[in-house]
PDB file of N, CA and C in Angstrom:
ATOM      1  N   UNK A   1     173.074  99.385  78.425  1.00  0.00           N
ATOM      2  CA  UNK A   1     171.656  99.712  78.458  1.00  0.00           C
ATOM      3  C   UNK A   1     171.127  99.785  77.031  1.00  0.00           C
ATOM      4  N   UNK A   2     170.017  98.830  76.958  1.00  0.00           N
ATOM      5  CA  UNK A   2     168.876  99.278  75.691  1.00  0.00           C
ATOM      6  C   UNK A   2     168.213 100.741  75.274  1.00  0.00           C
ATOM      7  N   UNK A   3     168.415 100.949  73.971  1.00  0.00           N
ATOM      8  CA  UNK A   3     167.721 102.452  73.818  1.00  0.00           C
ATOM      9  C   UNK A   3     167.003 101.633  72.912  1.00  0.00           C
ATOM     10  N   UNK A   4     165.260 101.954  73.274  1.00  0.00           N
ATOM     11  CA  UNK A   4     164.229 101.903  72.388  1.00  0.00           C
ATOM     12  C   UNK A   4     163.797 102.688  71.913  1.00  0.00           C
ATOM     13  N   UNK A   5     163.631 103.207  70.620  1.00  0.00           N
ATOM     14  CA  UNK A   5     162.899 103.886  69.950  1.00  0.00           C
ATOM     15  C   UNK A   5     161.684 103.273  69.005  1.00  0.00           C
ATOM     16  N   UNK A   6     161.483 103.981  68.998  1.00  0.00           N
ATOM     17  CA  UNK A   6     159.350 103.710  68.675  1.00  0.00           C
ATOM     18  C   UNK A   6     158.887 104.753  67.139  1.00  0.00           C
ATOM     19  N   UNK A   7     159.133 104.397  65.880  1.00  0.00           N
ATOM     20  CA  UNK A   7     159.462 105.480  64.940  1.00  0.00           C
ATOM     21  C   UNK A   7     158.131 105.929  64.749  1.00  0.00           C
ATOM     22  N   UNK A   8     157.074 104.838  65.314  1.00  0.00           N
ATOM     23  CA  UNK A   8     155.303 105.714  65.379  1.00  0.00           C
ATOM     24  C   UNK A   8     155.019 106.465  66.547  1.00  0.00           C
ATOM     25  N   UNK A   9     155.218 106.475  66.928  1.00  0.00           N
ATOM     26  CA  UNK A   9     155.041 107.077  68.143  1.00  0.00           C
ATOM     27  C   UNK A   9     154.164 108.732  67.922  1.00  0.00           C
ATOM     28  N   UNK A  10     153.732 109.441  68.377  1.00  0.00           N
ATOM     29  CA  UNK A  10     153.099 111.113  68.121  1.00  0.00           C
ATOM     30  C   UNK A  10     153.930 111.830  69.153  1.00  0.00           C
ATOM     31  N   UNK A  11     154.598 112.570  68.792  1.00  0.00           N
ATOM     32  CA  UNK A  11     155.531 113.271  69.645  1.00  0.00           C
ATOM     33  C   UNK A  11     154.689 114.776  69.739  1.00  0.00           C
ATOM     34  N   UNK A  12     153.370 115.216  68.967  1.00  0.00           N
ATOM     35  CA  UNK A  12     152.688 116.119  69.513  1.00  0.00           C
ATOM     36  C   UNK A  12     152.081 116.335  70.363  1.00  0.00           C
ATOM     37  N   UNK A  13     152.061 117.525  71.595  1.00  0.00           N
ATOM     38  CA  UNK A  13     151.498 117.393  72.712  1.00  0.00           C
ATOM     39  C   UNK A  13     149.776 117.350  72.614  1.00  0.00           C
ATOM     40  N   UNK A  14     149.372 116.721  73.633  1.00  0.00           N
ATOM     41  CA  UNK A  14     148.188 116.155  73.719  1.00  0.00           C
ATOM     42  C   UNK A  14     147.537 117.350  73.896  1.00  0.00           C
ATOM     43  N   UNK A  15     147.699 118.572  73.561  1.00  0.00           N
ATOM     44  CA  UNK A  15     146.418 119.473  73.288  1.00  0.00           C
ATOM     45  C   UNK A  15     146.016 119.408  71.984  1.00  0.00           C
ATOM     46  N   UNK A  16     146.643 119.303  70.839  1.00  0.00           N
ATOM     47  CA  UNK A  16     146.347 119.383  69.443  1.00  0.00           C
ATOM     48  C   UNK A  16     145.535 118.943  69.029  1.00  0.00           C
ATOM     49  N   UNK A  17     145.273 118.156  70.050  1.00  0.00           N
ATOM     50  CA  UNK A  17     144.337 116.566  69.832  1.00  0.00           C
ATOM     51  C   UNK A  17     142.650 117.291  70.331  1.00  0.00           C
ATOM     52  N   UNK A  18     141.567 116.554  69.861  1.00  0.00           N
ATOM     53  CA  UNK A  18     140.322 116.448  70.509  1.00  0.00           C
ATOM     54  C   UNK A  18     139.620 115.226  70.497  1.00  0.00           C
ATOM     55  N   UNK A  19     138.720 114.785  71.120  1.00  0.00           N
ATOM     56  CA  UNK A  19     138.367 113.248  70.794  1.00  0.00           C
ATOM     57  C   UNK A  19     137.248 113.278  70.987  1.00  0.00           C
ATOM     58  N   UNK A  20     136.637 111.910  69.802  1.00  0.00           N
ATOM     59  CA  UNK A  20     135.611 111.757  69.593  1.00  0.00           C
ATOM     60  C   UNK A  20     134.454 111.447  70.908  1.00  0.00           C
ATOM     61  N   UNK A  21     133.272 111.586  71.058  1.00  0.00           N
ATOM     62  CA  UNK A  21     132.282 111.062  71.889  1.00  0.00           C
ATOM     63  C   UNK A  21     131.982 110.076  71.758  1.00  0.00           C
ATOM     64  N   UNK A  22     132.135 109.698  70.517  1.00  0.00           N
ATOM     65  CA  UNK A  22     131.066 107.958  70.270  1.00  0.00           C
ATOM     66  C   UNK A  22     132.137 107.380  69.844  1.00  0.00           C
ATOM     67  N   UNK A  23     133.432 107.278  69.687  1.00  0.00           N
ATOM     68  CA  UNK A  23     134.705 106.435  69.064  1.00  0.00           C
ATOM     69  C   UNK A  23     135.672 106.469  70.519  1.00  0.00           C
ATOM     70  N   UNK A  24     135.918 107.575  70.631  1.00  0.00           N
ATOM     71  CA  UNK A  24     137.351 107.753  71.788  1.00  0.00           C
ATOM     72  C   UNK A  24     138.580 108.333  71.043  1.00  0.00           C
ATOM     73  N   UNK A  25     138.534 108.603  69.719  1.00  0.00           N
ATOM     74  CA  UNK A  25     139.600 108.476  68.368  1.00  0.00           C
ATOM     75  C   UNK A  25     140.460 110.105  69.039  1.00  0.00           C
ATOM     76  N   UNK A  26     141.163 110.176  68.966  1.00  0.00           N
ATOM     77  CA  UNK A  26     142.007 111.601  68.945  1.00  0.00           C
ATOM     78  C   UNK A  26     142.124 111.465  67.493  1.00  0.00           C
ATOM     79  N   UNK A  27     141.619 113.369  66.908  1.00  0.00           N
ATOM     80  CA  UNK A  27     141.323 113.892  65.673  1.00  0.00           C
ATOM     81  C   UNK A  27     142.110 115.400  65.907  1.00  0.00           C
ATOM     82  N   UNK A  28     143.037 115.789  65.000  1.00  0.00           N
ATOM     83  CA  UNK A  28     143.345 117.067  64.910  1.00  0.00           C
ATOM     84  C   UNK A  28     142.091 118.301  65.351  1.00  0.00           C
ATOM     85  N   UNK A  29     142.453 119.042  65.902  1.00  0.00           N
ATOM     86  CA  UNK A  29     141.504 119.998  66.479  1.00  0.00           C
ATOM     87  C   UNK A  29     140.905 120.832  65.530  1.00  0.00           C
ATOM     88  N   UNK A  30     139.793 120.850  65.691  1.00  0.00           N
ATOM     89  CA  UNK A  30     138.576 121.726  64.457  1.00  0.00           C
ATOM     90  C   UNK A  30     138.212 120.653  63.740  1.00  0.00           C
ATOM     91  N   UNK A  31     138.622 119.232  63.602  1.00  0.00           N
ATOM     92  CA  UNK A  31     137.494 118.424  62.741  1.00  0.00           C
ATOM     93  C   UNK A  31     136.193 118.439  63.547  1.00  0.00           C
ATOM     94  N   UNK A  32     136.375 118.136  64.697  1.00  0.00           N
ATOM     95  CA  UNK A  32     134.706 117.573  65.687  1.00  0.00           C
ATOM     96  C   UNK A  32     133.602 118.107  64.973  1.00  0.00           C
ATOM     97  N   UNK A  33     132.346 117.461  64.366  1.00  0.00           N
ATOM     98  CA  UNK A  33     131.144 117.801  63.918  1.00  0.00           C
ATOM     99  C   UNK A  33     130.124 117.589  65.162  1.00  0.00           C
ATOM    100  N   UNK A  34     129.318 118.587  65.292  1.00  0.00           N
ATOM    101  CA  UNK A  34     128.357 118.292  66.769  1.00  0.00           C
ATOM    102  C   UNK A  34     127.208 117.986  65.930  1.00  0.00           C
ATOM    103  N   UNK A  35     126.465 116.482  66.115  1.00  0.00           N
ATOM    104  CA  UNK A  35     125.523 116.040  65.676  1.00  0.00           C
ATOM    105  C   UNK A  35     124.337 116.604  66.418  1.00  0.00           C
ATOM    106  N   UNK A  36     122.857 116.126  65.849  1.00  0.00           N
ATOM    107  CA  UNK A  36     121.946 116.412  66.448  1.00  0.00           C
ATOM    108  C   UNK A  36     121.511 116.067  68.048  1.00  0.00           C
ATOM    109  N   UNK A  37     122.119 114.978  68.480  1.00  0.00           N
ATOM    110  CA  UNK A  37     122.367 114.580  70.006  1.00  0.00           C
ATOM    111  C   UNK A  37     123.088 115.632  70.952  1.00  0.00           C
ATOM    112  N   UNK A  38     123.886 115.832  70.166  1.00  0.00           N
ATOM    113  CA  UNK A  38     124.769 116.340  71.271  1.00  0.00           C
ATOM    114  C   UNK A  38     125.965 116.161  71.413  1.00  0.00           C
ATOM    115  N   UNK A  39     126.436 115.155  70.525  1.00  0.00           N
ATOM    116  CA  UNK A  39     127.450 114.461  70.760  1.00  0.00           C
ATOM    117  C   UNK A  39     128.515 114.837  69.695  1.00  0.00           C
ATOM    118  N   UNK A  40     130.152 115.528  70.052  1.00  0.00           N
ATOM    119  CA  UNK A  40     131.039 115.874  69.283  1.00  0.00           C
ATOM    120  C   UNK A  40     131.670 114.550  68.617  1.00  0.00           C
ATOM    121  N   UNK A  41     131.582 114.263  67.565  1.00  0.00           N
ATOM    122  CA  UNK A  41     132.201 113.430  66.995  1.00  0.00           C
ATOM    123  C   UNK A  41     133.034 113.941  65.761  1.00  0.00           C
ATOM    124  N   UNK A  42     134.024 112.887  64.993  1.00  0.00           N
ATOM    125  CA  UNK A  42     134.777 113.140  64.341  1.00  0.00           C
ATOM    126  C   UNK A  42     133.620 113.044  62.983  1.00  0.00           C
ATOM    127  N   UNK A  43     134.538 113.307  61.422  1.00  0.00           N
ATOM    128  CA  UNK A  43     133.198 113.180  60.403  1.00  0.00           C
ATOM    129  C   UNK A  43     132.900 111.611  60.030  1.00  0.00           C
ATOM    130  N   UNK A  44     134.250 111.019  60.366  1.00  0.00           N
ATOM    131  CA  UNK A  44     133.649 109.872  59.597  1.00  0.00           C
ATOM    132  C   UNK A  44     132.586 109.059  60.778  1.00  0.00           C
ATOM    133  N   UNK A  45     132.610 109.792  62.116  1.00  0.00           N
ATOM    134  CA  UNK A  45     131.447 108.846  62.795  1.00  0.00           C
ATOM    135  C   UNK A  45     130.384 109.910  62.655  1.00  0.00           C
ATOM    136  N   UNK A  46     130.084 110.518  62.057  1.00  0.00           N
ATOM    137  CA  UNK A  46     128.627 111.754  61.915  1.00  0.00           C
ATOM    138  C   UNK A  46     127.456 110.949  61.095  1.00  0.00           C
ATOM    139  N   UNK A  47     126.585 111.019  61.772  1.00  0.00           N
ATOM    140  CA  UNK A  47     125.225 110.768  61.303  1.00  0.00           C
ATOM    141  C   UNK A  47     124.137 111.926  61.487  1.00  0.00           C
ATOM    142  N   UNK A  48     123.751 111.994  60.482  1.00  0.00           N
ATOM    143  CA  UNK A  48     122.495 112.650  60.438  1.00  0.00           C
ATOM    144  C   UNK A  48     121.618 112.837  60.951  1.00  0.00           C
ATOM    145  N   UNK A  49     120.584 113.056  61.565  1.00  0.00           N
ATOM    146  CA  UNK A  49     119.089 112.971  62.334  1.00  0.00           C
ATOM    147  C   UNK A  49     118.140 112.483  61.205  1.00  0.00           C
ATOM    148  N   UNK A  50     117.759 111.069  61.467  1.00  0.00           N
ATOM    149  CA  UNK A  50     116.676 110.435  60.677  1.00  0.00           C
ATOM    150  C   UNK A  50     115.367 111.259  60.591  1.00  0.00           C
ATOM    151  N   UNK A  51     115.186 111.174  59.501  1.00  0.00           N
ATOM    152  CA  UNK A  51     113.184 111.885  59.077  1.00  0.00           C
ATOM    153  C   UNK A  51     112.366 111.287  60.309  1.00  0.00           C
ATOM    154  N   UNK A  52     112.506 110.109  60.296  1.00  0.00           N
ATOM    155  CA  UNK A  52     111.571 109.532  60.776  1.00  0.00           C
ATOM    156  C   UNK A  52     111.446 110.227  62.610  1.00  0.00           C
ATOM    157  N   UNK A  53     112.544 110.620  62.934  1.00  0.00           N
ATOM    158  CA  UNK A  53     112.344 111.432  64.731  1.00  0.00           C
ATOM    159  C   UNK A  53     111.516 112.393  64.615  1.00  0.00           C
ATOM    160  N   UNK A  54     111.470 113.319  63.614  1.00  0.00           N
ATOM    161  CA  UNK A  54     111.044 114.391  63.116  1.00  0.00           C
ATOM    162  C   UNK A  54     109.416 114.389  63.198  1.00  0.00           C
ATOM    163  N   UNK A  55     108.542 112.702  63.318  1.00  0.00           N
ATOM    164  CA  UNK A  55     107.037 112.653  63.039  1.00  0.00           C
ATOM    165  C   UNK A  55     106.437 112.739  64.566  1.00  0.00           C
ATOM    166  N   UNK A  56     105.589 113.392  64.058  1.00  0.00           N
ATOM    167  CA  UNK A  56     104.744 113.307  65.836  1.00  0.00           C
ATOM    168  C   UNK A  56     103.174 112.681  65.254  1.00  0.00           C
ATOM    169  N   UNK A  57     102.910 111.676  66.165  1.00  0.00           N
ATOM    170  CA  UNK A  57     101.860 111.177  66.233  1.00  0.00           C
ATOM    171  C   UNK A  57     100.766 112.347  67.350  1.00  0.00           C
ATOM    172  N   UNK A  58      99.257 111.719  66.279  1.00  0.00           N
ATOM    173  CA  UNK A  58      97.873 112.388  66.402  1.00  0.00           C
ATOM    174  C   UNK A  58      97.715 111.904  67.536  1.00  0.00           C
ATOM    175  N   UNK A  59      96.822 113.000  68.610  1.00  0.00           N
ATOM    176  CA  UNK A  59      96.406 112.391  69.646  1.00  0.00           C
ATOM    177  C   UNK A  59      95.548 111.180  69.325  1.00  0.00           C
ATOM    178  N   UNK A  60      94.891 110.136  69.788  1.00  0.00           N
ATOM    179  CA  UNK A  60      93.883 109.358  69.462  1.00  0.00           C
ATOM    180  C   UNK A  60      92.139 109.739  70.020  1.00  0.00           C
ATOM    181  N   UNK A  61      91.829 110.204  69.454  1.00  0.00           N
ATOM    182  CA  UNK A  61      90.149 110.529  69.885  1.00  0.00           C
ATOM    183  C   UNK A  61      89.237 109.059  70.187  1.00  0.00           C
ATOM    184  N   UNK A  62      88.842 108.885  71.310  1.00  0.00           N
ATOM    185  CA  UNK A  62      88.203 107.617  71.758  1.00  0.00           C
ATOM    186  C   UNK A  62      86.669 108.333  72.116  1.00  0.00           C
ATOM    187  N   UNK A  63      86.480 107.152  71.554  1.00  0.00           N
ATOM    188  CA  UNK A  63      84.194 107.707  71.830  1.00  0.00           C
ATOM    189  C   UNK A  63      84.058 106.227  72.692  1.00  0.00           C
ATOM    190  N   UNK A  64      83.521 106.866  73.790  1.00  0.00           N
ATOM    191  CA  UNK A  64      82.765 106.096  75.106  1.00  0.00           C
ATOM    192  C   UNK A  64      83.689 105.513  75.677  1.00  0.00           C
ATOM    193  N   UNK A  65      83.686 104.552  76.492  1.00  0.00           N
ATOM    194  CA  UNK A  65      84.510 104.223  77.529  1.00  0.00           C
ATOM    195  C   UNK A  65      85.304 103.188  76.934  1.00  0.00           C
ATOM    196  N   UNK A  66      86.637 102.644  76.774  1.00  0.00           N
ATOM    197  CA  UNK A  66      87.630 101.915  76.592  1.00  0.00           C
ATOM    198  C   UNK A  66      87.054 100.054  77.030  1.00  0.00           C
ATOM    199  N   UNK A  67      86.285 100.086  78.078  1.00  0.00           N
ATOM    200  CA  UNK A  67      85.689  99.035  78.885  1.00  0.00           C
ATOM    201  C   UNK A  67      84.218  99.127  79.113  1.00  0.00           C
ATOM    202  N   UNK A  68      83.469  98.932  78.674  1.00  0.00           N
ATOM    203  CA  UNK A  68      82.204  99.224  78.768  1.00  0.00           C
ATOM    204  C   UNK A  68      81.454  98.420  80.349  1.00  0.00           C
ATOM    205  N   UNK A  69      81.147  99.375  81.198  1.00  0.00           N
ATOM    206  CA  UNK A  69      80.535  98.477  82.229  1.00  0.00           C
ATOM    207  C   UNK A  69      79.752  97.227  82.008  1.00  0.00           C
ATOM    208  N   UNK A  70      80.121  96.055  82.484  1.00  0.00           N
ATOM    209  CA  UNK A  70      79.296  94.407  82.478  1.00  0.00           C
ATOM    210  C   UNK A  70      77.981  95.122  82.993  1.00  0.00           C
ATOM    211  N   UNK A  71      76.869  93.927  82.483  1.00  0.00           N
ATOM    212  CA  UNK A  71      75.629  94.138  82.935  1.00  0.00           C
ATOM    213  C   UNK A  71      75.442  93.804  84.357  1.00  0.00           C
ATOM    214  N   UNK A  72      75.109  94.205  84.971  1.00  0.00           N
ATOM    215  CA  UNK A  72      74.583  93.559  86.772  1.00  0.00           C
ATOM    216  C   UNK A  72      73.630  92.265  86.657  1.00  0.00           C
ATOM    217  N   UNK A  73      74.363  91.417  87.157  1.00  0.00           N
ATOM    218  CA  UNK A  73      73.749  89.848  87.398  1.00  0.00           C
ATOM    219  C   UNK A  73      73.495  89.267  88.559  1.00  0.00           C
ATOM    220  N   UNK A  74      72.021  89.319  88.735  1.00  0.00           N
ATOM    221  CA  UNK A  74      71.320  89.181  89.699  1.00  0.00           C
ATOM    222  C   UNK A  74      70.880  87.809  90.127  1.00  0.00           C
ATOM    223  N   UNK A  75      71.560  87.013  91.223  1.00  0.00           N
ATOM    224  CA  UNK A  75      70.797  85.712  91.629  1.00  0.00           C
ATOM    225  C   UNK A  75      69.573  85.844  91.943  1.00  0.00           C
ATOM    226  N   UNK A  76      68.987  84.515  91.091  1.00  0.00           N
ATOM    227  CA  UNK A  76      67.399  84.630  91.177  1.00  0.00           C
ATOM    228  C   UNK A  76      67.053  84.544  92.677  1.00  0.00           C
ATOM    229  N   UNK A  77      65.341  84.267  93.065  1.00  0.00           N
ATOM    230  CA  UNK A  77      65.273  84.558  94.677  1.00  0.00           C
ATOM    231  C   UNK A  77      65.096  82.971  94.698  1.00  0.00           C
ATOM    232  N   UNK A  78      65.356  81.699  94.210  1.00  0.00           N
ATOM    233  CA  UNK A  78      64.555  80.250  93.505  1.00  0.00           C
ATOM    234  C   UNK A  78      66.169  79.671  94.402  1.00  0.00           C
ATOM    235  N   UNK A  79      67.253  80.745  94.478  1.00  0.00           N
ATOM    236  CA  UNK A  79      68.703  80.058  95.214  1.00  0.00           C
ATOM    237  C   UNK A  79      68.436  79.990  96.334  1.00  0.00           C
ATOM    238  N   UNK A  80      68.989  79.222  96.985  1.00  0.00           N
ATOM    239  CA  UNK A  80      69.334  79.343  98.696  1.00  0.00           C
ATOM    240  C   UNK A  80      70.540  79.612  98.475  1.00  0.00           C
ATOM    241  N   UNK A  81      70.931  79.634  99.928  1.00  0.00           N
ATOM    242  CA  UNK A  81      72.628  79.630 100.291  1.00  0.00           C
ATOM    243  C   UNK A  81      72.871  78.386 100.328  1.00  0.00           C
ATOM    244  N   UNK A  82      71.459  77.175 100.688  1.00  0.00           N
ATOM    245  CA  UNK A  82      72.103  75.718 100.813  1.00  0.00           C
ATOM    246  C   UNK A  82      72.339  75.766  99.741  1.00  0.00           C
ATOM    247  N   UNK A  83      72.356  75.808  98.272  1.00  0.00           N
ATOM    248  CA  UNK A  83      72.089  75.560  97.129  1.00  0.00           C
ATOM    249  C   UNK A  83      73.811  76.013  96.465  1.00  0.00           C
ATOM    250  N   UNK A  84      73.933  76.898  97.363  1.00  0.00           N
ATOM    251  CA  UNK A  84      75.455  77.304  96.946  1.00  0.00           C
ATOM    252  C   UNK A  84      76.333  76.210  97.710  1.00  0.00           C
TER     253      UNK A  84
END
């Protein structure tokens, strides 16, 4: 019989471990950084929360109607219906 050994192998039990949200990576326990999402990741996948989420747009103030009612167009009385 073959004996394989595997000299990489992690012979530490799988609690030590925690894993990333956005990678899948198993990281020694206590690195995880919790980003602004929500999401536990390791540091080298940590990003910041951009300035730019941070802006809130002005309501927009509109004067009069978006569509202004068409004028009413009246067939003269000079039509018939034969005429149509």
């Amino acid at each position: 019989m073959t004996d394989i050994t595997n000299d990489n192998a992690i012979t530490d039990p799988p609690v030590n471990y925690e894993v990333c949200q956005r990678t899948g990576f198993r990281v020694p326990k206590g690195t995880l950084r919790q980003e602004w999402s929500g999401l536990w990741v390791r540091p080298e996948s940590f990003e910041p929360r951009h300035d730019q989420l941070r802006l809130q747009s002005r309501p927009e103030r509109q004067k009069g109607s978006p569509r202004p009612e068409p004028d009413t167009l009246f067939i003269s009385d000079a039509i018939s219906a034969d005429d149509l």
